[in-house]
C-alpha atoms as a PDB file:
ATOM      1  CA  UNK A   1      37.402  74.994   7.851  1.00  0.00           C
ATOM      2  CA  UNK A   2      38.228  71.325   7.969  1.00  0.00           C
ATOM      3  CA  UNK A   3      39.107  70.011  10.866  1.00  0.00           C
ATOM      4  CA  UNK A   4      39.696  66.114  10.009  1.00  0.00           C
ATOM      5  CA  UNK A   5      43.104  64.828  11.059  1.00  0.00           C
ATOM      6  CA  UNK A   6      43.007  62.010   8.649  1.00  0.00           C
ATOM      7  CA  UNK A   7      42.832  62.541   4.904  1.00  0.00           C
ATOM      8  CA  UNK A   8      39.349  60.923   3.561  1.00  0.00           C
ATOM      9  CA  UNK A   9      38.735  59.116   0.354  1.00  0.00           C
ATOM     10  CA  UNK A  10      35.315  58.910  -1.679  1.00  0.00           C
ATOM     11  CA  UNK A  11      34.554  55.342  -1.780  1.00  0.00           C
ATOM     12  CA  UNK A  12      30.886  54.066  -2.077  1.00  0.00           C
ATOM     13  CA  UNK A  13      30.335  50.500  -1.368  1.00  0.00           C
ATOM     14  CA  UNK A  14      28.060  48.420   0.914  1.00  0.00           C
ATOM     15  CA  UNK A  15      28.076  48.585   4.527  1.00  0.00           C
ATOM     16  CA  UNK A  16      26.951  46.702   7.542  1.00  0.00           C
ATOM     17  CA  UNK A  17      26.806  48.330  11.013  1.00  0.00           C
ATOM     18  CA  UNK A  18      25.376  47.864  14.001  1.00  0.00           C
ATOM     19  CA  UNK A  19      24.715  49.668  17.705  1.00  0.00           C
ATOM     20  CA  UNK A  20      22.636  49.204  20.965  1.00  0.00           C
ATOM     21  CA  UNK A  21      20.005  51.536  22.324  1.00  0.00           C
ATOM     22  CA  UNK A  22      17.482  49.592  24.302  1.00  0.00           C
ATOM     23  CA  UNK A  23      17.512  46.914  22.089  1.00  0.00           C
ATOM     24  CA  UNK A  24      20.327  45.826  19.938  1.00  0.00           C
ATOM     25  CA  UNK A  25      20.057  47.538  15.609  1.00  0.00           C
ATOM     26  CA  UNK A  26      21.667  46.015  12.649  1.00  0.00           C
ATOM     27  CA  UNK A  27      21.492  47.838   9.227  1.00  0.00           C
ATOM     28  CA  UNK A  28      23.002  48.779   5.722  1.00  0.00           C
ATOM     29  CA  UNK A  29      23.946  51.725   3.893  1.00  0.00           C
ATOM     30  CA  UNK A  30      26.490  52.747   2.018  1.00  0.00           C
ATOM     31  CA  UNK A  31      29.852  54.586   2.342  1.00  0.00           C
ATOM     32  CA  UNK A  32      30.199  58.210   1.239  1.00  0.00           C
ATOM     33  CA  UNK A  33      33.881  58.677   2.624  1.00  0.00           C
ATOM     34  CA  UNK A  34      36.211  56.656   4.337  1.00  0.00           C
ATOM     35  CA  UNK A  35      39.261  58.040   6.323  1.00  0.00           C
ATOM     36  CA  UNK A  36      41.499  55.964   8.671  1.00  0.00           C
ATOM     37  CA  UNK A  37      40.274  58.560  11.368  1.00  0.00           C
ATOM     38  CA  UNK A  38      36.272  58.067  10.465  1.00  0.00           C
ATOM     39  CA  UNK A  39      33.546  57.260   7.589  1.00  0.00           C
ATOM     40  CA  UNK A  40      30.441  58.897   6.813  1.00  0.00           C
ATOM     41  CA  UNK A  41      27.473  56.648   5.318  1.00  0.00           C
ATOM     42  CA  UNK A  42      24.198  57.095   4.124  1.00  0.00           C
ATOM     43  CA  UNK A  43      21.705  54.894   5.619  1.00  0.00           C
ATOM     44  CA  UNK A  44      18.162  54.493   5.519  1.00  0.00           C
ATOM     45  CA  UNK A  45      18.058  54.405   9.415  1.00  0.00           C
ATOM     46  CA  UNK A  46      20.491  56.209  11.173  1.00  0.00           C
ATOM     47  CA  UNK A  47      22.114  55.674  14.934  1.00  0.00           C
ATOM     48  CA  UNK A  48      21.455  58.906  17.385  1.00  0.00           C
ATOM     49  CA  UNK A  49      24.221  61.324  18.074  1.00  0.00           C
ATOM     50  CA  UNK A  50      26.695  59.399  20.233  1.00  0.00           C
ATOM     51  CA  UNK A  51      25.525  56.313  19.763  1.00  0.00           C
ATOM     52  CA  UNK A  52      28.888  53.738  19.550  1.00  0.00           C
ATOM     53  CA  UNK A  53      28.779  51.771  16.254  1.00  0.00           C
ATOM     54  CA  UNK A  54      30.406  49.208  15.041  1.00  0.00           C
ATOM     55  CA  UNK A  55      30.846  49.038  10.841  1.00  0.00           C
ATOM     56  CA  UNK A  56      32.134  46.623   8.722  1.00  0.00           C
ATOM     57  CA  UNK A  57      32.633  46.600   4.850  1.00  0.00           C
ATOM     58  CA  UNK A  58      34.856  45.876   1.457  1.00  0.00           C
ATOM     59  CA  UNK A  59      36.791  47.641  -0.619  1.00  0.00           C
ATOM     60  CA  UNK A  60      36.870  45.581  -3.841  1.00  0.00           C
ATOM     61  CA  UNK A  61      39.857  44.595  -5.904  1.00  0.00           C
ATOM     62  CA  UNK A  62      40.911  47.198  -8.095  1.00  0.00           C
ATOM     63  CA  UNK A  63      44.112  48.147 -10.652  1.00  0.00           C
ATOM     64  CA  UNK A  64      46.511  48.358  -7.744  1.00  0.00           C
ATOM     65  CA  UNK A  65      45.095  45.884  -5.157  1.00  0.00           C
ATOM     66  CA  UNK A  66      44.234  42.603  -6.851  1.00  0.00           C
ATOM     67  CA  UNK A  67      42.118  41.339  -3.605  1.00  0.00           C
ATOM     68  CA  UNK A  68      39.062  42.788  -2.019  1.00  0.00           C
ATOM     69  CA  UNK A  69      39.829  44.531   1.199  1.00  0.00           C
ATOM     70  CA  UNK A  70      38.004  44.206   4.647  1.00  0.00           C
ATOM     71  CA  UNK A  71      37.859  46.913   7.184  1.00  0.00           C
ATOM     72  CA  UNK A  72      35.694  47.582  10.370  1.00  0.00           C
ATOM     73  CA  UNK A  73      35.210  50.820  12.292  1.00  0.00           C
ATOM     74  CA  UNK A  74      34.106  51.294  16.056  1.00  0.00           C
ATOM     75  CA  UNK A  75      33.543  54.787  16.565  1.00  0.00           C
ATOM     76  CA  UNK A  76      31.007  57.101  17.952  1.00  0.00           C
ATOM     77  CA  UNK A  77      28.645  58.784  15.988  1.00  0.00           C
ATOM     78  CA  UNK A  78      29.002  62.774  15.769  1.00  0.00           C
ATOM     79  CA  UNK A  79      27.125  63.693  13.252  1.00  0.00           C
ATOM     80  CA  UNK A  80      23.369  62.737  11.861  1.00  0.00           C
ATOM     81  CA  UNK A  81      22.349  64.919   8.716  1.00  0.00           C
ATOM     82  CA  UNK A  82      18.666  64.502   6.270  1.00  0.00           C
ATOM     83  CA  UNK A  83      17.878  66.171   3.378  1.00  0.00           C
ATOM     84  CA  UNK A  84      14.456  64.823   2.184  1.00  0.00           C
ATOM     85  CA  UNK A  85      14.691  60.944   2.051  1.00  0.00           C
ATOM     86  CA  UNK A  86      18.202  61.170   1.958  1.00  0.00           C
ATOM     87  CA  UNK A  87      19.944  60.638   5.227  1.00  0.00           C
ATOM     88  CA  UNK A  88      23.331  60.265   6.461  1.00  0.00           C
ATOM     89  CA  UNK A  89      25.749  59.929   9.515  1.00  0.00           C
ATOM     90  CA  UNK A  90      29.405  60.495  10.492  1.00  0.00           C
ATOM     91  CA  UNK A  91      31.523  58.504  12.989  1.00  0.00           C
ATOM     92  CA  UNK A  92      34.683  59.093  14.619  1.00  0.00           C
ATOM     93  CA  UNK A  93      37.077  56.370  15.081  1.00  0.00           C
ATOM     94  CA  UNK A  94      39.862  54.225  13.622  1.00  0.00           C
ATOM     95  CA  UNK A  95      39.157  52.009  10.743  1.00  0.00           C
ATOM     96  CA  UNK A  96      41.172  48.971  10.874  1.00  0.00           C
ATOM     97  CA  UNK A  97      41.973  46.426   8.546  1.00  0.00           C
ATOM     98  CA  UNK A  98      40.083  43.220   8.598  1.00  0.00           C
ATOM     99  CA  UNK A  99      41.913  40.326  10.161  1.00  0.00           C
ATOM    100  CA  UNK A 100      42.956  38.856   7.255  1.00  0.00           C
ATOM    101  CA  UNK A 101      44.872  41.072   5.765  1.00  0.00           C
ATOM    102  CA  UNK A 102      47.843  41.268   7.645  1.00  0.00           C
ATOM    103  CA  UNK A 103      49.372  44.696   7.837  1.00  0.00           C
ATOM    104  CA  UNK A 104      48.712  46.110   4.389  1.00  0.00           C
ATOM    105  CA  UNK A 105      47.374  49.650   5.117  1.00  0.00           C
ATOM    106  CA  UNK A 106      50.436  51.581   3.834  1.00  0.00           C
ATOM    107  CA  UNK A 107      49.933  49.602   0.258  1.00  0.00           C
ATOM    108  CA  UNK A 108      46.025  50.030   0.755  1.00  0.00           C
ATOM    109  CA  UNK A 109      46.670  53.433   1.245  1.00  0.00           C
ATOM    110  CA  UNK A 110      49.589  54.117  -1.643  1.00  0.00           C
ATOM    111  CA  UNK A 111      46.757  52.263  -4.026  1.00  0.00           C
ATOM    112  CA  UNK A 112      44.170  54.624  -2.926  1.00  0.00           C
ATOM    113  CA  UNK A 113      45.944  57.988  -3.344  1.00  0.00           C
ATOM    114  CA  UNK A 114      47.288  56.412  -6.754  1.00  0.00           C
ATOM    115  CA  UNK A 115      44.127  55.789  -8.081  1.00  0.00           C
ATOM    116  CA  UNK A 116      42.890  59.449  -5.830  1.00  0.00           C
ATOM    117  CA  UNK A 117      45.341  61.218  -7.819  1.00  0.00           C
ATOM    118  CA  UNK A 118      45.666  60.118 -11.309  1.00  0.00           C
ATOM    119  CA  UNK A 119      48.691  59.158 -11.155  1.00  0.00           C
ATOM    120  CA  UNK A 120      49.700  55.986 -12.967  1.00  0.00           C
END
């Protein structure tokens, strides 16, 4: 059963994030899903369960969207999975646009479930 509250959206691209233990960690990855409610990445080092993150990346232009889109996330990780050399992590929390953009998540959003759906 899916439990998500947010509808999510398979986009890979680069990502930056970042979180304090002891000592403060940066690192990349990559997204699997994005969601205005959470992301899940995979990452060659992951962030411990509940461990507050903060990520930031790009969506890049596309048909609908003729600029490259910034978004962070601050969230709280829930979920850490491996499989092999493979590994992965969830967070919950709201991804916002980057500051530039200026209040464009509905068209970010039409664009997305445009290109999501095949509809043209």
């Amino acid at each position: 059963m899916d439990r998500r509250a947010f509808r999510r959206f398979r986009i890979s691209v680069p990502v930056l994030f970042r979180w304090t233990e002891s000592t403060e960690h940066y690192a990349v990855g990559n997204s699997a899903n994005v969601g205005m409610g959470g992301v899940f990445l995979f990452a060659s080092k992951c962030p411990p369960v509940g461990a507050q993150v903060e990520i930031e990346f790009s969506i890049p232009a596309f048909e609908r969207i003729s600029r490259h889109l910034p978004f962070r996330c601050k969230g709280q990780v829930t979920r850490v999975e491996a499989c092999g050399q493979l590994a992965g992590f969830a967070v919950a929390g709201p991804v916002e646009e980057g500051e530039q953009l200026g209040g464009d998540v509905e068209e970010i959003t039409i664009g997305l479930l445009t290109r999501d759906s095949g509809l043209r």
